[in-house]
ModelCIF file with pLDDT and N, C-alpha, C, O atoms, coordinates in Angstrom:
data_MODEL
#
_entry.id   MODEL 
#
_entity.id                         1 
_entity.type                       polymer 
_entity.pdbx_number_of_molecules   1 
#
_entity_poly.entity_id                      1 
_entity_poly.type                           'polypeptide(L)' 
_entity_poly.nstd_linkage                   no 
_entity_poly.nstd_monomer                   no 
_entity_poly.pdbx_seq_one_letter_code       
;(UNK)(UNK)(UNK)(UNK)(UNK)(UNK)(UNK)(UNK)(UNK)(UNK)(UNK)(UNK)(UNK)(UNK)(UNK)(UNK)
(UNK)(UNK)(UNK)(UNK)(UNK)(UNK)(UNK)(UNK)(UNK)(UNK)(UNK)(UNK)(UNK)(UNK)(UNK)(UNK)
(UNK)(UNK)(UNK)(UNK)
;
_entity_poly.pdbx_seq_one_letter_code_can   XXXXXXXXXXXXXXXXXXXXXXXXXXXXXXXXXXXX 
_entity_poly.pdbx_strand_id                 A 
#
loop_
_entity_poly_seq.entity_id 
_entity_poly_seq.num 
_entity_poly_seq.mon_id 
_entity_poly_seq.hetero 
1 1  UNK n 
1 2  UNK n 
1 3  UNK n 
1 4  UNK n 
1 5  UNK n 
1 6  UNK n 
1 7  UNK n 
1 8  UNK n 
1 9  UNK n 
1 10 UNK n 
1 11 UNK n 
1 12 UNK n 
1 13 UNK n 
1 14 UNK n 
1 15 UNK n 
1 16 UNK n 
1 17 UNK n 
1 18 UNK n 
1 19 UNK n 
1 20 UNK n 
1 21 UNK n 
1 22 UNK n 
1 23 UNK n 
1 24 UNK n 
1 25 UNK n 
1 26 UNK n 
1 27 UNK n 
1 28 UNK n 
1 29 UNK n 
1 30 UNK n 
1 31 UNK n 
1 32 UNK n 
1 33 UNK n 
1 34 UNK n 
1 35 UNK n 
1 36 UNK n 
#
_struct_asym.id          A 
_struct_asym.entity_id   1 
#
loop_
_ma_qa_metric.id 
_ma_qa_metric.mode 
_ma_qa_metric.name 
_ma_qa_metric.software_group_id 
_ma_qa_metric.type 
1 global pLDDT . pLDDT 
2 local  pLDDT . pLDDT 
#
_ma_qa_metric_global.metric_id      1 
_ma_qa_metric_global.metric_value   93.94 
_ma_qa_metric_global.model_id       1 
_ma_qa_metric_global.ordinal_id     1 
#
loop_
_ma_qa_metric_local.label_asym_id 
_ma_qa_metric_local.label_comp_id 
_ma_qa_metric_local.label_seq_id 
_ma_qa_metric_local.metric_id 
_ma_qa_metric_local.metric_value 
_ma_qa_metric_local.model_id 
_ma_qa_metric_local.ordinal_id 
A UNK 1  2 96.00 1 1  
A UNK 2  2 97.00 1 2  
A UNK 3  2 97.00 1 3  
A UNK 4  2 97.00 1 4  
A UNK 5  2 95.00 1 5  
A UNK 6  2 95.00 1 6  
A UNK 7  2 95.00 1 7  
A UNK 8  2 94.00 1 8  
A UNK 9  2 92.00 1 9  
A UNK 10 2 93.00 1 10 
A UNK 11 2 94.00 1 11 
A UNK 12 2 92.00 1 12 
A UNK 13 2 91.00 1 13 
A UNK 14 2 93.00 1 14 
A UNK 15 2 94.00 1 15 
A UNK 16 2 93.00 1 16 
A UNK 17 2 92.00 1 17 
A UNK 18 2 94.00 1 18 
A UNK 19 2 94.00 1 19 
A UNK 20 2 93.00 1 20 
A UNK 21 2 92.00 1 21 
A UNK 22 2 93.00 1 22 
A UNK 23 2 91.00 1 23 
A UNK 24 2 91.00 1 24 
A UNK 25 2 91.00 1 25 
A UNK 26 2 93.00 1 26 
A UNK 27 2 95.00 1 27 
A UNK 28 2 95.00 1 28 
A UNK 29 2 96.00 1 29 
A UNK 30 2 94.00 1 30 
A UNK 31 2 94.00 1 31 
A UNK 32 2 93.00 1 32 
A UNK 33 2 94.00 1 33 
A UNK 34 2 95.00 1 34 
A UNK 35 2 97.00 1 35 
A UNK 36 2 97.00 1 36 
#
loop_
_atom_site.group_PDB 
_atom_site.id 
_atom_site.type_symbol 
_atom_site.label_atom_id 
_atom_site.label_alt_id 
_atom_site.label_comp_id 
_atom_site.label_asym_id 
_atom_site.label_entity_id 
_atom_site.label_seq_id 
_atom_site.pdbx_PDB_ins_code 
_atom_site.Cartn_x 
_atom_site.Cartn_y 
_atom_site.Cartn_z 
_atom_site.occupancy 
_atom_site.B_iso_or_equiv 
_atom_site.pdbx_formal_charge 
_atom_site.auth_seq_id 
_atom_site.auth_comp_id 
_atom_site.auth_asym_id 
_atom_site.auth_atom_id 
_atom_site.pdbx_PDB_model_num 
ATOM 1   N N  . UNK A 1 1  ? -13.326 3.730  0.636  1.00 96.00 ? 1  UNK A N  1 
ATOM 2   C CA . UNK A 1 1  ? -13.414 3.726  -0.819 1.00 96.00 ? 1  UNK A CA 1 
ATOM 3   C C  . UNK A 1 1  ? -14.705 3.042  -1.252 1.00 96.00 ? 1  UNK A C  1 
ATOM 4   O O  . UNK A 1 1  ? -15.098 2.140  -0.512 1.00 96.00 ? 1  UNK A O  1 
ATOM 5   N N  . UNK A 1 2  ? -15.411 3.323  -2.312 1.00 97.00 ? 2  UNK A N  1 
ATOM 6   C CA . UNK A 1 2  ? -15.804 3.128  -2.964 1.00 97.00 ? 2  UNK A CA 1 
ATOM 7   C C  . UNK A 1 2  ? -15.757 1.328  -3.024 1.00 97.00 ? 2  UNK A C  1 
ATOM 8   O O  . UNK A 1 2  ? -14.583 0.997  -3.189 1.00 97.00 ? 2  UNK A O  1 
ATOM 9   N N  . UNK A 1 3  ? -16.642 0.152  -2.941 1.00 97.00 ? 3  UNK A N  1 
ATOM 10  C CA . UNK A 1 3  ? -16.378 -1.255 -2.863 1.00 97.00 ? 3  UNK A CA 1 
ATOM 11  C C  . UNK A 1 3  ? -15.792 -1.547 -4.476 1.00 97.00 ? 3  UNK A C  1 
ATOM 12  O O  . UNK A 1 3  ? -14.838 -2.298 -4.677 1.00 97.00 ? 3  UNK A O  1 
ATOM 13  N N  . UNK A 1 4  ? -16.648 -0.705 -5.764 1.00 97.00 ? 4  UNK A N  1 
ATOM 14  C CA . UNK A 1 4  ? -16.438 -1.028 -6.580 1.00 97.00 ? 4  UNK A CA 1 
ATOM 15  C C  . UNK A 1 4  ? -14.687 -0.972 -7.068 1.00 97.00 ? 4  UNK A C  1 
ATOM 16  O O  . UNK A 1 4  ? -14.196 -1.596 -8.009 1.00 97.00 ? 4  UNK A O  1 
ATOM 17  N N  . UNK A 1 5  ? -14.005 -0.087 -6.171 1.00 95.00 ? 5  UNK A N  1 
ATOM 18  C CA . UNK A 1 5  ? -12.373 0.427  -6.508 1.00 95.00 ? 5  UNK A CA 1 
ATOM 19  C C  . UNK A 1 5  ? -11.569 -0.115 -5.661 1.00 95.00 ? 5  UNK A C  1 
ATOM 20  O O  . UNK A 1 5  ? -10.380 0.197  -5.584 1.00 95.00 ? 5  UNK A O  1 
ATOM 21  N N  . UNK A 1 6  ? -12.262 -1.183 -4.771 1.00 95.00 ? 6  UNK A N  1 
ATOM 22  C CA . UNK A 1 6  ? -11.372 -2.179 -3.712 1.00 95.00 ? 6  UNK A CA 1 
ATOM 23  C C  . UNK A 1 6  ? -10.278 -2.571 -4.555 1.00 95.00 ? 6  UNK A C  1 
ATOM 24  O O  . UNK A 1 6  ? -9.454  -1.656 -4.556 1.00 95.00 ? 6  UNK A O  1 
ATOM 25  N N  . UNK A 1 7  ? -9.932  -3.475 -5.231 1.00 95.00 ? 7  UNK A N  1 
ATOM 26  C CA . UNK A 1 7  ? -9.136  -4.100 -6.199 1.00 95.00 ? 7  UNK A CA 1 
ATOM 27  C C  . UNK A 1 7  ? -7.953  -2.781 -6.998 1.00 95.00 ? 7  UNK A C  1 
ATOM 28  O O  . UNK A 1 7  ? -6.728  -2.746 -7.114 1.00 95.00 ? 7  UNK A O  1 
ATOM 29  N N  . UNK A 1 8  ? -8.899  -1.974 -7.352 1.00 94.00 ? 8  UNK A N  1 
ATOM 30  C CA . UNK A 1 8  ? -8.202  -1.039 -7.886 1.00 94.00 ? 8  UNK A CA 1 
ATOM 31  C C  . UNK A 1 8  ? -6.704  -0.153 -6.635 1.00 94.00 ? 8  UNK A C  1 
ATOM 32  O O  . UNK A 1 8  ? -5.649  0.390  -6.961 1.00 94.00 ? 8  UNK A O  1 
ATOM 33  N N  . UNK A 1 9  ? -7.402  -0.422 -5.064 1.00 92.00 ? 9  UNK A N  1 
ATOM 34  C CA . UNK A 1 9  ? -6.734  0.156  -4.554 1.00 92.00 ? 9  UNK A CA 1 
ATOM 35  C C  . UNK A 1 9  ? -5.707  -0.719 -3.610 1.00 92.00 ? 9  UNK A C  1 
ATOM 36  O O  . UNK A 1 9  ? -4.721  -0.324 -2.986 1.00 92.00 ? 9  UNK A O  1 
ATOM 37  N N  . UNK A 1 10 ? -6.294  -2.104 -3.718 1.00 93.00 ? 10 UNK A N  1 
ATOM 38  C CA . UNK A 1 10 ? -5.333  -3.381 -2.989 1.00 93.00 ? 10 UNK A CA 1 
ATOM 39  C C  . UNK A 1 10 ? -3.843  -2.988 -3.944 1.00 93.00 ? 10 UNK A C  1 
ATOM 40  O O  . UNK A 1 10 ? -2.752  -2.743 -3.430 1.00 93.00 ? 10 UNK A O  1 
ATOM 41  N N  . UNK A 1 11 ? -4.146  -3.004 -5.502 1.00 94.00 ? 11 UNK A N  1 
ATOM 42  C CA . UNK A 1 11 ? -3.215  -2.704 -6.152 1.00 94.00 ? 11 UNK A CA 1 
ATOM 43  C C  . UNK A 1 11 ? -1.854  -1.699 -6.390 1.00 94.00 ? 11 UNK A C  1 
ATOM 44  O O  . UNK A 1 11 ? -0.646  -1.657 -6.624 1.00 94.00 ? 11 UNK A O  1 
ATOM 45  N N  . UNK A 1 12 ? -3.068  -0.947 -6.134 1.00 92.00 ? 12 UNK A N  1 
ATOM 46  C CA . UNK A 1 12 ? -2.129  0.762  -5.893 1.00 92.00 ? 12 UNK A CA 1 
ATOM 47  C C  . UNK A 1 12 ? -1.465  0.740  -4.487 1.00 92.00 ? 12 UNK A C  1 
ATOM 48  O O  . UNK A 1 12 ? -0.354  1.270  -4.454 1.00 92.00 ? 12 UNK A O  1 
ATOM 49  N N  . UNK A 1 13 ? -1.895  0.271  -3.421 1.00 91.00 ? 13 UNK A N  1 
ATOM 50  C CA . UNK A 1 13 ? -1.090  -0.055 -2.144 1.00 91.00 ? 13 UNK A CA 1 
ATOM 51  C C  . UNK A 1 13 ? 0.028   -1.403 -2.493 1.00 91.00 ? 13 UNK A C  1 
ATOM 52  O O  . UNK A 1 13 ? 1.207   -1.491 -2.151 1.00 91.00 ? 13 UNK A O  1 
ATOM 53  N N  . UNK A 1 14 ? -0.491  -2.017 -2.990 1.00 93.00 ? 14 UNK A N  1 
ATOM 54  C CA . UNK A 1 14 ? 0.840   -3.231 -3.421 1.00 93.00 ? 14 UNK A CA 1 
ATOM 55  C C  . UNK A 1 14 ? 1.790   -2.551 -4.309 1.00 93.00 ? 14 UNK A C  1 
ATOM 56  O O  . UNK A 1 14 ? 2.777   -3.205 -4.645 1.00 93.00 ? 14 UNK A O  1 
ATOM 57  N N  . UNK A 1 15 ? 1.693   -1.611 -4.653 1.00 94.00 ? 15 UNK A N  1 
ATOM 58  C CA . UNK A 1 15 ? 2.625   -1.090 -5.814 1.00 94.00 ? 15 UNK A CA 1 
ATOM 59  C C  . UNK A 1 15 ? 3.540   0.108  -5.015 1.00 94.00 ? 15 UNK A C  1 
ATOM 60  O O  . UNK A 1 15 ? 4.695   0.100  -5.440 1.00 94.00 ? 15 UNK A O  1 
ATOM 61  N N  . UNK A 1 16 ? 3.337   0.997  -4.104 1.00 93.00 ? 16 UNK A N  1 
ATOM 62  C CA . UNK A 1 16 ? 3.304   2.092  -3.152 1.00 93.00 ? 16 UNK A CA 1 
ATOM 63  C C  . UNK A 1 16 ? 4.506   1.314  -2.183 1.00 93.00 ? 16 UNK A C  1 
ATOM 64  O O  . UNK A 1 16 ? 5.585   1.816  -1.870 1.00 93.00 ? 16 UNK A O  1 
ATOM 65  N N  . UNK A 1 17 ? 3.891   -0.362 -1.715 1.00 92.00 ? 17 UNK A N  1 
ATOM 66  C CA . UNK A 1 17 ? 4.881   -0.595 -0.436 1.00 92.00 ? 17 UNK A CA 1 
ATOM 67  C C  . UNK A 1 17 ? 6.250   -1.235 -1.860 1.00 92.00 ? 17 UNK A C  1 
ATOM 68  O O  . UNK A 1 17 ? 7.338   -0.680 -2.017 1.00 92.00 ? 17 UNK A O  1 
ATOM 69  N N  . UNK A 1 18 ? 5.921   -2.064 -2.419 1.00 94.00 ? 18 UNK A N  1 
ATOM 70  C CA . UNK A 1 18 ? 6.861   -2.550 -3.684 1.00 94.00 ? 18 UNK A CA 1 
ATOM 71  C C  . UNK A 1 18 ? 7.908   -1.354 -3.979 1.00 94.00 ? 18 UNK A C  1 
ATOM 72  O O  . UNK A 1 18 ? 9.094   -1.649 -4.131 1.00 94.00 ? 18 UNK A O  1 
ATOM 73  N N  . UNK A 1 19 ? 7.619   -0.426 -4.036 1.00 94.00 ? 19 UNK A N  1 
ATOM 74  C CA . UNK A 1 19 ? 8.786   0.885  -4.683 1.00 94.00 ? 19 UNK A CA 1 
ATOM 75  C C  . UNK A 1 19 ? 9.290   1.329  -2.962 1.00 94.00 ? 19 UNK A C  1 
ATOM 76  O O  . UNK A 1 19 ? 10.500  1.530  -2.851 1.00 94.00 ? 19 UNK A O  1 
ATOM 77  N N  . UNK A 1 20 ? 8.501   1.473  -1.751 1.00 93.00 ? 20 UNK A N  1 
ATOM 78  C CA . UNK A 1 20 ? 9.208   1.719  -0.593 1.00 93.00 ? 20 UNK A CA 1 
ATOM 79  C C  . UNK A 1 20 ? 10.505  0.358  -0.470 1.00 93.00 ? 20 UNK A C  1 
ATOM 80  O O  . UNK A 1 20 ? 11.736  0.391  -0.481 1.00 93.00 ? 20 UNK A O  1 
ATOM 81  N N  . UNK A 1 21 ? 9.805   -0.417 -0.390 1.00 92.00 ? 21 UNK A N  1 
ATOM 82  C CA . UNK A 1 21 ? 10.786  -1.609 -0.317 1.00 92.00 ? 21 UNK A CA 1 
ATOM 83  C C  . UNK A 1 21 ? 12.231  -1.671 -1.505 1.00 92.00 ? 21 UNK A C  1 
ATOM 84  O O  . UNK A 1 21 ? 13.350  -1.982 -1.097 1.00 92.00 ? 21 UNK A O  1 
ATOM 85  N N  . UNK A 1 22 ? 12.058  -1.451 -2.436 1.00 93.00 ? 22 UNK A N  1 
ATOM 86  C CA . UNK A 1 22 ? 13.312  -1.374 -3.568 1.00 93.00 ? 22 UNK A CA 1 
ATOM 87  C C  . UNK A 1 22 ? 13.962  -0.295 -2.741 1.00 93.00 ? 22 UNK A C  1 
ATOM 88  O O  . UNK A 1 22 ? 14.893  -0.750 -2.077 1.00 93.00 ? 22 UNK A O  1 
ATOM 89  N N  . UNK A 1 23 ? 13.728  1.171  -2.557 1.00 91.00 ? 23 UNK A N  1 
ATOM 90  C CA . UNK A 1 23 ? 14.153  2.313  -2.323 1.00 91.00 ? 23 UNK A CA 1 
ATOM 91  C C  . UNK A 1 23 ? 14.725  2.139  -0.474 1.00 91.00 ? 23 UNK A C  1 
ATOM 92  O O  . UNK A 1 23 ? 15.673  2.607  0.156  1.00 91.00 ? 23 UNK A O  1 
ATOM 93  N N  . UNK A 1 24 ? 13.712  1.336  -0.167 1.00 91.00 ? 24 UNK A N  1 
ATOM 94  C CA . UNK A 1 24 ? 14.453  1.133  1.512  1.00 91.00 ? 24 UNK A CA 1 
ATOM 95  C C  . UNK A 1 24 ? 15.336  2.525  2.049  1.00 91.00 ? 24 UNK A C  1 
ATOM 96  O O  . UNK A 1 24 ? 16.512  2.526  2.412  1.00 91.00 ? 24 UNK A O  1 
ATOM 97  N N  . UNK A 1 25 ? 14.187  3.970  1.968  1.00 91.00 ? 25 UNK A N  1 
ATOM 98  C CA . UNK A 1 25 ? 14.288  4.322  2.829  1.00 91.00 ? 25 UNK A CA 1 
ATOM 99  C C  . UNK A 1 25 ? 14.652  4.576  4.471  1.00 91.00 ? 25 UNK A C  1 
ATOM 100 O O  . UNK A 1 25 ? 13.849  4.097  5.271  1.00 91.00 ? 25 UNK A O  1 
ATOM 101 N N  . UNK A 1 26 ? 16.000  5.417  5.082  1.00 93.00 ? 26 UNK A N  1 
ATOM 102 C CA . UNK A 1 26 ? 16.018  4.937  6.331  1.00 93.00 ? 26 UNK A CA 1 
ATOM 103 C C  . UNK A 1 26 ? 15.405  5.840  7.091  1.00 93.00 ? 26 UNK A C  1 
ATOM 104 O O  . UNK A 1 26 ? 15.306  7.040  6.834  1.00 93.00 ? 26 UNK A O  1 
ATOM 105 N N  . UNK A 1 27 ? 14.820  5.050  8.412  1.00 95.00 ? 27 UNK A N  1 
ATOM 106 C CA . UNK A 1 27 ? 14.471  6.102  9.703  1.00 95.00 ? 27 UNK A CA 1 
ATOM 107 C C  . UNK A 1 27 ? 12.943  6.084  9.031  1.00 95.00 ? 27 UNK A C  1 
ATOM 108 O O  . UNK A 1 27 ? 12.258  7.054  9.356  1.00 95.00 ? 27 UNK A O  1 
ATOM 109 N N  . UNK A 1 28 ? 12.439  5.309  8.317  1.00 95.00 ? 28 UNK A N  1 
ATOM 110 C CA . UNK A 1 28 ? 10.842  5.257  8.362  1.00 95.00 ? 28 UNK A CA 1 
ATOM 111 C C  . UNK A 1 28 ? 10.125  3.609  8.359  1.00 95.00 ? 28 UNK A C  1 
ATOM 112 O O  . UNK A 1 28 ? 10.520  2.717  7.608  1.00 95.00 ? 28 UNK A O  1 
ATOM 113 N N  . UNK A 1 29 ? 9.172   3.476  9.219  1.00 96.00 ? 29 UNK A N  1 
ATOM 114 C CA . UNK A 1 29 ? 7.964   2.301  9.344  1.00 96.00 ? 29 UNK A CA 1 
ATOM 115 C C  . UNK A 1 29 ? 6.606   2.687  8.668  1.00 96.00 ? 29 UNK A C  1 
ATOM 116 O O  . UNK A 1 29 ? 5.978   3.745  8.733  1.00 96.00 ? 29 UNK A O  1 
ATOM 117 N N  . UNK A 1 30 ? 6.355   1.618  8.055  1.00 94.00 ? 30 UNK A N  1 
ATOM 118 C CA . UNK A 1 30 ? 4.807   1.414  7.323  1.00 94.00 ? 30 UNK A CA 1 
ATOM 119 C C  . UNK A 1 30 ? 4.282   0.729  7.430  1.00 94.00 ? 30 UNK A C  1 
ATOM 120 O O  . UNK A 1 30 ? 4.931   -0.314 7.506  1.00 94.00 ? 30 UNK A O  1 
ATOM 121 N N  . UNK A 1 31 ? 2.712   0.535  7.548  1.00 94.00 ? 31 UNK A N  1 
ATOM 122 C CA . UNK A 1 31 ? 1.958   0.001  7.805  1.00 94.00 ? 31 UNK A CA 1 
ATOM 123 C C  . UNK A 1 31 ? 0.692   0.125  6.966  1.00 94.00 ? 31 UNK A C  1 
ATOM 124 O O  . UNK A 1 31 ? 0.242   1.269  6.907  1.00 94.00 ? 31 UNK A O  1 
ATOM 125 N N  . UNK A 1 32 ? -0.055  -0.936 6.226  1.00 93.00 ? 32 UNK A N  1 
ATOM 126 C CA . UNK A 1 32 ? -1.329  -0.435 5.709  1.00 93.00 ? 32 UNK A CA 1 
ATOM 127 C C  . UNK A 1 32 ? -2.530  -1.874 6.312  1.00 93.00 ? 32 UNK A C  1 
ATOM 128 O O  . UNK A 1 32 ? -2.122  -2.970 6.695  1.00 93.00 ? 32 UNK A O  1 
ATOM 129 N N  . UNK A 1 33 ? -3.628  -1.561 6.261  1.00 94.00 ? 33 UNK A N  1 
ATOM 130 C CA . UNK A 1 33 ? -4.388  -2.543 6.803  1.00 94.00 ? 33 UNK A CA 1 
ATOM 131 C C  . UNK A 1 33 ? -6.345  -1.879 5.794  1.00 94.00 ? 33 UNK A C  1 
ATOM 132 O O  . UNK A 1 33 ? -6.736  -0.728 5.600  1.00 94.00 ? 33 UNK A O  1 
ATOM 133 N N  . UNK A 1 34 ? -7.077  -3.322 5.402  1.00 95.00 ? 34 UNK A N  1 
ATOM 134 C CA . UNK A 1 34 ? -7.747  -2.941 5.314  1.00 95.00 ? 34 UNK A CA 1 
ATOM 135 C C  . UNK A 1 34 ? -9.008  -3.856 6.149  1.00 95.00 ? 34 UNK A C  1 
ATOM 136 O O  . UNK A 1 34 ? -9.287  -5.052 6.239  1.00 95.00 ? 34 UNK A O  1 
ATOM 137 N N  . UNK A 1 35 ? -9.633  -2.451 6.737  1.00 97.00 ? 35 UNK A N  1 
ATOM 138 C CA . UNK A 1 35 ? -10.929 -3.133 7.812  1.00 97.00 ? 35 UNK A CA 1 
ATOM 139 C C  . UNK A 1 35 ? -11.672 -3.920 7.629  1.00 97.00 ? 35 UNK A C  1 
ATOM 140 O O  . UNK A 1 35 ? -11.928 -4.208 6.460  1.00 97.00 ? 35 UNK A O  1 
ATOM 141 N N  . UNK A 1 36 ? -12.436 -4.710 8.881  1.00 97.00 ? 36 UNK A N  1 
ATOM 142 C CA . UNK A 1 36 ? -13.546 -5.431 8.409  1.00 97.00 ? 36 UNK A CA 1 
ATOM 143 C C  . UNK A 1 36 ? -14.506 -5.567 7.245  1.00 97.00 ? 36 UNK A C  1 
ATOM 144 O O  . UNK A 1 36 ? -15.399 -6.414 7.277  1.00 97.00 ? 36 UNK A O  1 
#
């Protein structure tokens, strides 16, 4: 991404695992990581 939309997208991934987690889906693992 884009450095300037870092923040914009820490967010949108905090919001993405937040609704997996309420919904606790079964029979799936997630993982997100951001690189050096």
């Amino acid at each position: 991404v884009k450095a300037a939309n870092v923040t914009e997208v820490e967010a949108a991934v905090k919001r993405v695992f937040a609704a997996l987690q309420q919904e606790q889906p079964k029979g799936i693992r997630y993982t997100s990581c951001r690189l050096s």
